[in-house]
C-alpha atoms as a PDB file:
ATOM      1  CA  UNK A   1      93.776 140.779 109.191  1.00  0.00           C
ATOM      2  CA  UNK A   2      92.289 137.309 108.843  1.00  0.00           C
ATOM      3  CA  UNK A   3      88.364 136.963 107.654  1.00  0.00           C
ATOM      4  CA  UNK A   4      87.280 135.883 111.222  1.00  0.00           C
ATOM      5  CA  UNK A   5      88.733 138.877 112.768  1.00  0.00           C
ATOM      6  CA  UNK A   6      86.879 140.786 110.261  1.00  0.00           C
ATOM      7  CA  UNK A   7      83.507 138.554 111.938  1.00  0.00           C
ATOM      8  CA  UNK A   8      84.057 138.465 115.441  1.00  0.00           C
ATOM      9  CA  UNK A   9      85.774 141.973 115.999  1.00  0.00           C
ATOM     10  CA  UNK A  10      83.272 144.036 113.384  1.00  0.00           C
ATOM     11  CA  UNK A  11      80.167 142.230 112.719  1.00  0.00           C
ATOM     12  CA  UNK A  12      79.739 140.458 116.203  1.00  0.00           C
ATOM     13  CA  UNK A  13      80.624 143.984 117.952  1.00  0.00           C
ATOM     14  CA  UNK A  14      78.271 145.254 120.531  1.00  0.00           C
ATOM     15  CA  UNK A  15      76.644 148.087 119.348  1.00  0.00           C
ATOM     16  CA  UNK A  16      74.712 148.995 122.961  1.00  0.00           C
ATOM     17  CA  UNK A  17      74.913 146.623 126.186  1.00  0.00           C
ATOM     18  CA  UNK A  18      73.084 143.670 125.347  1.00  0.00           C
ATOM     19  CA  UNK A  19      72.471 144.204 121.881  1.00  0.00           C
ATOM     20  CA  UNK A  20      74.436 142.685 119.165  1.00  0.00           C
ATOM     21  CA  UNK A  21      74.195 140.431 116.180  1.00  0.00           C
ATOM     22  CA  UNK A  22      73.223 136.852 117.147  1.00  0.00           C
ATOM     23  CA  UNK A  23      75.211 135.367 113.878  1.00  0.00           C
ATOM     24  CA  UNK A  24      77.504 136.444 111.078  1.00  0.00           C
ATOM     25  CA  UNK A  25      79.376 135.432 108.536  1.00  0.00           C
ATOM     26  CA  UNK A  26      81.249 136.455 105.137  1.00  0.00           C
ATOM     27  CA  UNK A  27      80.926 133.455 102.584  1.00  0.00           C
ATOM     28  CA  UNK A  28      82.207 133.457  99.151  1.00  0.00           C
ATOM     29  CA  UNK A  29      79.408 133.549  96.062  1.00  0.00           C
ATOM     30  CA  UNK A  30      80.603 130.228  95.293  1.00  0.00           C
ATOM     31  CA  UNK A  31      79.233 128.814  98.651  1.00  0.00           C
ATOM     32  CA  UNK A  32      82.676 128.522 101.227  1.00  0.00           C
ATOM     33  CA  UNK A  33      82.433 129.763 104.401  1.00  0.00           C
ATOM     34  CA  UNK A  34      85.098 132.670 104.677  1.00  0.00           C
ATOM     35  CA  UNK A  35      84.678 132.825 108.111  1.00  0.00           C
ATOM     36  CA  UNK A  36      81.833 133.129 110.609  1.00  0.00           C
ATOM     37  CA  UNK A  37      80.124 133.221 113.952  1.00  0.00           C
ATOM     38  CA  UNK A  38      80.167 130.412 116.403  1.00  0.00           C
ATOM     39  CA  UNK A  39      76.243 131.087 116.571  1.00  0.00           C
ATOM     40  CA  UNK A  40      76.121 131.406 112.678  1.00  0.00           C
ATOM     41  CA  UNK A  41      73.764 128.777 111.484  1.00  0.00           C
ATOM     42  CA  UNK A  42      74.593 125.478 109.621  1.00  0.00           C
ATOM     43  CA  UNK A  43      73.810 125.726 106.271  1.00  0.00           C
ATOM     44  CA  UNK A  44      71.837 124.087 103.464  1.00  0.00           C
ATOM     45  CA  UNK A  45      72.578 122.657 100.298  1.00  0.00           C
ATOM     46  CA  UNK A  46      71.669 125.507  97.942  1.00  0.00           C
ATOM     47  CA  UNK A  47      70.748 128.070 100.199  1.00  0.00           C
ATOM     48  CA  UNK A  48      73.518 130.155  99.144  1.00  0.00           C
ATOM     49  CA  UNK A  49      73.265 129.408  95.847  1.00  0.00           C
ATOM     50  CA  UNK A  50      69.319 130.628  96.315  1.00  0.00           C
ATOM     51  CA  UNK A  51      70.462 133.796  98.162  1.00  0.00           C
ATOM     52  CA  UNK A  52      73.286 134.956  95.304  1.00  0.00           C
ATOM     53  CA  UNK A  53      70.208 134.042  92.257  1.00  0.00           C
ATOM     54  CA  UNK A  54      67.745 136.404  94.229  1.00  0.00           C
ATOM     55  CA  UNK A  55      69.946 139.618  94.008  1.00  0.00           C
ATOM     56  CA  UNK A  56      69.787 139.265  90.409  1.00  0.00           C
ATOM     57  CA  UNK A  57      66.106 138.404  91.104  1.00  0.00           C
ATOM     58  CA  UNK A  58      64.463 139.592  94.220  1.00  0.00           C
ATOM     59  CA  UNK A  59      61.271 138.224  93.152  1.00  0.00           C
ATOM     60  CA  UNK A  60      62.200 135.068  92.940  1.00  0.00           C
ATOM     61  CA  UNK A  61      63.022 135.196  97.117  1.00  0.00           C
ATOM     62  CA  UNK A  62      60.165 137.234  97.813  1.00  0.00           C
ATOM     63  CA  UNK A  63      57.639 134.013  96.560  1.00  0.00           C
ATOM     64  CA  UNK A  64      59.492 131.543  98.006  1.00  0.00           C
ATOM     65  CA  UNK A  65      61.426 133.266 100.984  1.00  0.00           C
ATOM     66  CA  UNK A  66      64.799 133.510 102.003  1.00  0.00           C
ATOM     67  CA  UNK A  67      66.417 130.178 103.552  1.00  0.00           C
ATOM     68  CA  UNK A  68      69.465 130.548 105.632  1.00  0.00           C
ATOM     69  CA  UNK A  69      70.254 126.960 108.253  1.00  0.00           C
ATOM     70  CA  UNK A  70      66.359 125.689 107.018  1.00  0.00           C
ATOM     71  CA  UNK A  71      64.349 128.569 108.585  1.00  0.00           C
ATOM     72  CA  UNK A  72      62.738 130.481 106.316  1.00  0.00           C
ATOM     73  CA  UNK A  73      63.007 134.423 106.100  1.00  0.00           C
ATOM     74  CA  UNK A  74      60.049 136.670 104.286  1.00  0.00           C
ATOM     75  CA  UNK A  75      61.913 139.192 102.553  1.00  0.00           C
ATOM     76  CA  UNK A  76      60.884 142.368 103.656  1.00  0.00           C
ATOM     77  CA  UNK A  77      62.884 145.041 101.458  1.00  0.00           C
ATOM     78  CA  UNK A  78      66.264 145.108  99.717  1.00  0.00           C
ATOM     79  CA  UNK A  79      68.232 146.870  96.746  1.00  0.00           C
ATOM     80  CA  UNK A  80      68.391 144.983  93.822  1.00  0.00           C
ATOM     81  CA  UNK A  81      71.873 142.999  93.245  1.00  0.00           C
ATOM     82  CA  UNK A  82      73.349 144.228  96.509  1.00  0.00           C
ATOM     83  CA  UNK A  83      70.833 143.968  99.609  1.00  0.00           C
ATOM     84  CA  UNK A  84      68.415 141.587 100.694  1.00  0.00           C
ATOM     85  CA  UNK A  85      66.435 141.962 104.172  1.00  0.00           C
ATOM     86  CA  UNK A  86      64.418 139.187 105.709  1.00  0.00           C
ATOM     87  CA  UNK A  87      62.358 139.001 109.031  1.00  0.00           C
ATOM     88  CA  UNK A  88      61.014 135.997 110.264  1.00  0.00           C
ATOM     89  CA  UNK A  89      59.279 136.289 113.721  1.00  0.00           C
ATOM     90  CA  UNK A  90      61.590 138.285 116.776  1.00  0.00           C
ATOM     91  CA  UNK A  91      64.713 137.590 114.261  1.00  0.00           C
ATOM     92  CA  UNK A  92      65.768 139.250 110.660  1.00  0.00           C
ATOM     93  CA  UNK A  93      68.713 138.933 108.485  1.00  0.00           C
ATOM     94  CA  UNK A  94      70.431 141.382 106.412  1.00  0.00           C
ATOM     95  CA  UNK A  95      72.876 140.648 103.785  1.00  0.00           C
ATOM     96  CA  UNK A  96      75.177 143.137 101.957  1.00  0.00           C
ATOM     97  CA  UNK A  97      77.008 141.585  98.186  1.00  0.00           C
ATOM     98  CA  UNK A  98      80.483 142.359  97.582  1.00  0.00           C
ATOM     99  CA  UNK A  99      82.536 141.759  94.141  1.00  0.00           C
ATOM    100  CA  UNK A 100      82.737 138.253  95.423  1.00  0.00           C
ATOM    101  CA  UNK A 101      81.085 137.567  98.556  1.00  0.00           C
ATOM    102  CA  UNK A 102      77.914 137.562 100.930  1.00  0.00           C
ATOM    103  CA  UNK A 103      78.444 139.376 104.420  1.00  0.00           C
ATOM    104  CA  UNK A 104      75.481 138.277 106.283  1.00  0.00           C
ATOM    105  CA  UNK A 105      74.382 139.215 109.547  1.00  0.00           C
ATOM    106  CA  UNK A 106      71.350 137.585 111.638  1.00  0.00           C
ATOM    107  CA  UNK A 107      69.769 139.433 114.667  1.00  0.00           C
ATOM    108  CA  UNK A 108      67.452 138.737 117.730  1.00  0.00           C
ATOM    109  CA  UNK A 109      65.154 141.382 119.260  1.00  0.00           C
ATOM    110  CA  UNK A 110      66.309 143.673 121.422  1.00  0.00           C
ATOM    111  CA  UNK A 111      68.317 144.239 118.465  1.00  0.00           C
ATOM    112  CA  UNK A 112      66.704 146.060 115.354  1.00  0.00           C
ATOM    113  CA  UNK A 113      66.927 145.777 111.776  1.00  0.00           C
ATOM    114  CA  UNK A 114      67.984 149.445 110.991  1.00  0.00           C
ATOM    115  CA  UNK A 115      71.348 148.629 113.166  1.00  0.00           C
ATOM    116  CA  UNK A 116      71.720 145.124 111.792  1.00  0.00           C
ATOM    117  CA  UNK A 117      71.752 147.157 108.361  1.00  0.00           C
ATOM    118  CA  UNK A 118      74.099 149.288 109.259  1.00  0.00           C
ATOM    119  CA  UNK A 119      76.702 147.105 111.231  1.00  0.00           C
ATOM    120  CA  UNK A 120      76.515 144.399 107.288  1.00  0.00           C
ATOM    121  CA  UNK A 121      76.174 147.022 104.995  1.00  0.00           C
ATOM    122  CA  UNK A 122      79.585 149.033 106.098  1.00  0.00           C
ATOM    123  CA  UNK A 123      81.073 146.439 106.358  1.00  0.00           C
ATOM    124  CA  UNK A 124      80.286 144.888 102.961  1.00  0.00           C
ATOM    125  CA  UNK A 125      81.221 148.246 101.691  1.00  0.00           C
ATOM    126  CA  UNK A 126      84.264 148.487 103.056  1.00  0.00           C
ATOM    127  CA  UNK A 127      85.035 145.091 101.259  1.00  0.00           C
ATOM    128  CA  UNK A 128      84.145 146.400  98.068  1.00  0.00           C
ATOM    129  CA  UNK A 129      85.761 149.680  98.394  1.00  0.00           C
ATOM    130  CA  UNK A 130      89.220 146.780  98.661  1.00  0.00           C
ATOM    131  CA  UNK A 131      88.077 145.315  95.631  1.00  0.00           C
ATOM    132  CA  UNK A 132      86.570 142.062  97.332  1.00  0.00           C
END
């Protein structure tokens, strides 16, 4: 199975009519895309960089906020070194670590956080579970 089919056929998968993720994407901790989303945002310099710091560090996102494409996230709640959630406005983010990568998934109200959660964090599980 190639790393987009892992995108578009599990994280992009519509969980009730008209509710689904509106962008996903499993990127390396090093900063390459894997694969992700036509809808997945265009990213920054550093942002990922930012993002794999502030699961060793969740302070250090929660002062300054979590960047992802230039819009900026308030982190709202995570585990330390493997989740961080953000929330900015009708959207959110979630984003699940593996042993070497960053499954992130963005939604859009109708959609809701807990299933957003669920859909990245089984996902990223699964990965790690395969030694990824």
């Amino acid at each position: 199975m190639s790393w987009q089919s892992y995108v578009d056929d599990h994280l992009m998968l519509e969980i009730e009519p008209g509710r689904r993720l509106v962008g996903a994407a499993i990127i390396g901790q090093d900063g390459n895309v894997w694969a992700q989303s036509a809808e997945f945002p265009e990213l920054k310099d550093n942002e990922i960089d930012n993002v794999v710091k502030g699961m060793v560090d969740n302070g250090q996102l929660a002062q300054a906020g979590l960047y992802l494409g230039g819009l900026k996230y308030m982190v709202i709640q995570g585990e330390a070194g493997q989740v961080i959630r953000g929330k900015r406005q009708q959207t959110g983010v979630t984003i699940k670590r593996t042993n070497s990568a960053l499954v992130i998934g963005i939604y859009k109200e109708p959609t809701k956080g807990p299933e957003c959660n669920v859909i990245v964090e089984r996902m990223g599980d699964y990965l790690i579970e395969q030694g990824i």
